[in-house]
Protein backbone atom coordinates (compact mmCIF):
# COMPACT_ATOMS: atom_id res chain seq x y z
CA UNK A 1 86.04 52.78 24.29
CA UNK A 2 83.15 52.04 26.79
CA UNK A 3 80.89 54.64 27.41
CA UNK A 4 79.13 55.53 30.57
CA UNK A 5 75.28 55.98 31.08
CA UNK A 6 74.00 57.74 34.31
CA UNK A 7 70.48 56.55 34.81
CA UNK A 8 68.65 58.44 37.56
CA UNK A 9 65.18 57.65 38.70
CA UNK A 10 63.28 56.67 41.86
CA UNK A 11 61.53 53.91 40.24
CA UNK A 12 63.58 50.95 40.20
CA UNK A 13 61.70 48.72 37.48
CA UNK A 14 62.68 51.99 34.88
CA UNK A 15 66.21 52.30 36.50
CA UNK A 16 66.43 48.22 35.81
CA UNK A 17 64.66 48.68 31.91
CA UNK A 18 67.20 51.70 31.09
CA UNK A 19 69.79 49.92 32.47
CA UNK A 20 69.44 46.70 30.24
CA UNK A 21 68.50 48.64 27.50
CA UNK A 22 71.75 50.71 27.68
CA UNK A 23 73.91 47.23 28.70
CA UNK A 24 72.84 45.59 25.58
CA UNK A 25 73.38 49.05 23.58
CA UNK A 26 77.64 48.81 24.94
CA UNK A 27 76.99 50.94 27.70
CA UNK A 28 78.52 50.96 31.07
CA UNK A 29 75.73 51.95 33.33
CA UNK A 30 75.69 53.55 36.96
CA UNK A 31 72.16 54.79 38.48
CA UNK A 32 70.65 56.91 41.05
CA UNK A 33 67.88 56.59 42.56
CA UNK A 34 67.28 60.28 43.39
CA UNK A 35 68.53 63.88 42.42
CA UNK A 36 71.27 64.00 45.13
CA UNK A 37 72.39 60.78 44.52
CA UNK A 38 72.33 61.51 40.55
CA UNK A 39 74.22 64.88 41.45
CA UNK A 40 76.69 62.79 43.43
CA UNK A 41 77.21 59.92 41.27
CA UNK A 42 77.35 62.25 37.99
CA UNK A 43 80.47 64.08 39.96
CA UNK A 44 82.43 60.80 40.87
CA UNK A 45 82.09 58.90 37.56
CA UNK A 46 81.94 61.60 34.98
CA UNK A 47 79.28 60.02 32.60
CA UNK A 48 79.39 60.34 29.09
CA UNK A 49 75.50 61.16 29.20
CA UNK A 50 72.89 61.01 31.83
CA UNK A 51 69.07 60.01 31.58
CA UNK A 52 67.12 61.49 34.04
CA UNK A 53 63.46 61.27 35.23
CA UNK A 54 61.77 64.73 35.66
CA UNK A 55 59.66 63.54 38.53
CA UNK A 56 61.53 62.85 42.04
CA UNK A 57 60.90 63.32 45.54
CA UNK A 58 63.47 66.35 46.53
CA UNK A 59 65.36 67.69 43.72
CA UNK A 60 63.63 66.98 40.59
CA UNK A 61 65.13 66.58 37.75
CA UNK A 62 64.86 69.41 35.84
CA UNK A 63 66.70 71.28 38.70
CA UNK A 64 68.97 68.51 38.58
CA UNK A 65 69.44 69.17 35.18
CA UNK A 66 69.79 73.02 35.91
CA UNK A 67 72.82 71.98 38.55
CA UNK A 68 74.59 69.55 36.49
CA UNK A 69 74.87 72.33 33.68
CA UNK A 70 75.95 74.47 35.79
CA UNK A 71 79.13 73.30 37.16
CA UNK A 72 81.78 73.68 34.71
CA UNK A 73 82.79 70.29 35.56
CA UNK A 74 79.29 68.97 34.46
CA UNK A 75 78.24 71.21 32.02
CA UNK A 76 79.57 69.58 28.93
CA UNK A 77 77.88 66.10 29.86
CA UNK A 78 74.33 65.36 27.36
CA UNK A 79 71.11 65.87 29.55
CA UNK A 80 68.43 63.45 28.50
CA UNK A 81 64.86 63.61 30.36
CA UNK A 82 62.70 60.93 30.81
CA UNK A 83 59.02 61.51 31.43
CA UNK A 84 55.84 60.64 31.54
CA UNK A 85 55.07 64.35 31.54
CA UNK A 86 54.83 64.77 27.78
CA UNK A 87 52.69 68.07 27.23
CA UNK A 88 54.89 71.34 25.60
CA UNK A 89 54.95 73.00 28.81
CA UNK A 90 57.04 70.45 30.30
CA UNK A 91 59.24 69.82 27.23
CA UNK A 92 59.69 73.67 27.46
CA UNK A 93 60.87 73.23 30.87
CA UNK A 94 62.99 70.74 30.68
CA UNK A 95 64.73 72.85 27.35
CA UNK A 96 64.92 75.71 29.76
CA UNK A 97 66.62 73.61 32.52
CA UNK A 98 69.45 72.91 29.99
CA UNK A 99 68.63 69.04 28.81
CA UNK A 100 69.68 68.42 25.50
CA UNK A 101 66.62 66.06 24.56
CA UNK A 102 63.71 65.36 25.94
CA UNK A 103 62.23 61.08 25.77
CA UNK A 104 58.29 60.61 26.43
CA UNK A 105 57.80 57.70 28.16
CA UNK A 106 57.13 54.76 27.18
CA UNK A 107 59.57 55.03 24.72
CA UNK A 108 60.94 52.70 22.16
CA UNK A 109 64.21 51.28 23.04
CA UNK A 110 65.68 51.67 20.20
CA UNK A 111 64.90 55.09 19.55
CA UNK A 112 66.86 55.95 23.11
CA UNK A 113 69.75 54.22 21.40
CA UNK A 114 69.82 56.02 17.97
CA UNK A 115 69.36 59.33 20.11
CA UNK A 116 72.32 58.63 22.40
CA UNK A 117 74.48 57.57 19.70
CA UNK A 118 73.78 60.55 17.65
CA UNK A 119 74.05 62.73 20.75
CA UNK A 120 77.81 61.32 21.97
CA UNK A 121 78.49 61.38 18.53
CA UNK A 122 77.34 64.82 16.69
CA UNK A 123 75.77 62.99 14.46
């Protein structure tokens, strides 16, 4: 069974690095480039897990994060946050917002695929 990655970030070089990343991992991916779009896109293809930056223009991610767990139709999916923003506060935040983990960037590919598998798993 294929699972589904939604990667949402306004920078396209880490949309393009997740996305390989994930490809190689098995994954099928879909991005976003923004928090509507991520909103949107999470709603039509019912991910398996998202990955989403905590810095966007508009909604940022940790509301996005807030929304998608939310809806009941959402709320089950695995919130993981991306960011350069790496100090407690922001880990806190992104906690509070409802993600399930939270990834400092850079990050080590590899780690993001032990964490997704253990996440989609229950591992």
């Amino acid at each position: 069974m294929t699972r589904r990655a939604l990667v949402v970030d306004d920078d396209a070089m880490i949309v393009k690095l997740q996305s390989m990343i994930l490809e190689r991992a098995g994954f099928e991916v879909v991005t976003a480039s923004n928090g509507q779009e991520g909103l949107n896109q999470a709603a039509a293809t019912h991910p398996d897990v998202v990955l989403l930056d905590v810095m966007m223009p508009g909604i940022d991610g940790l509301e996005v994060a807030r929304r998608l767990k939310a809806d009941p139709a959402t709320k089950a999916i695995p919130v993981v946050l991306v960011s350069a923003r790496t100090g407690m506060d922001d880990i806190d935040a992104g906690k509070a917002a409802g993600a399930d983990e939270y990834v400092k960037k850079p990050f080590d590919p590899d780690d993001l695929v032990d964490l997704l598998d253990r996440l989609l798993t229950g591992a």
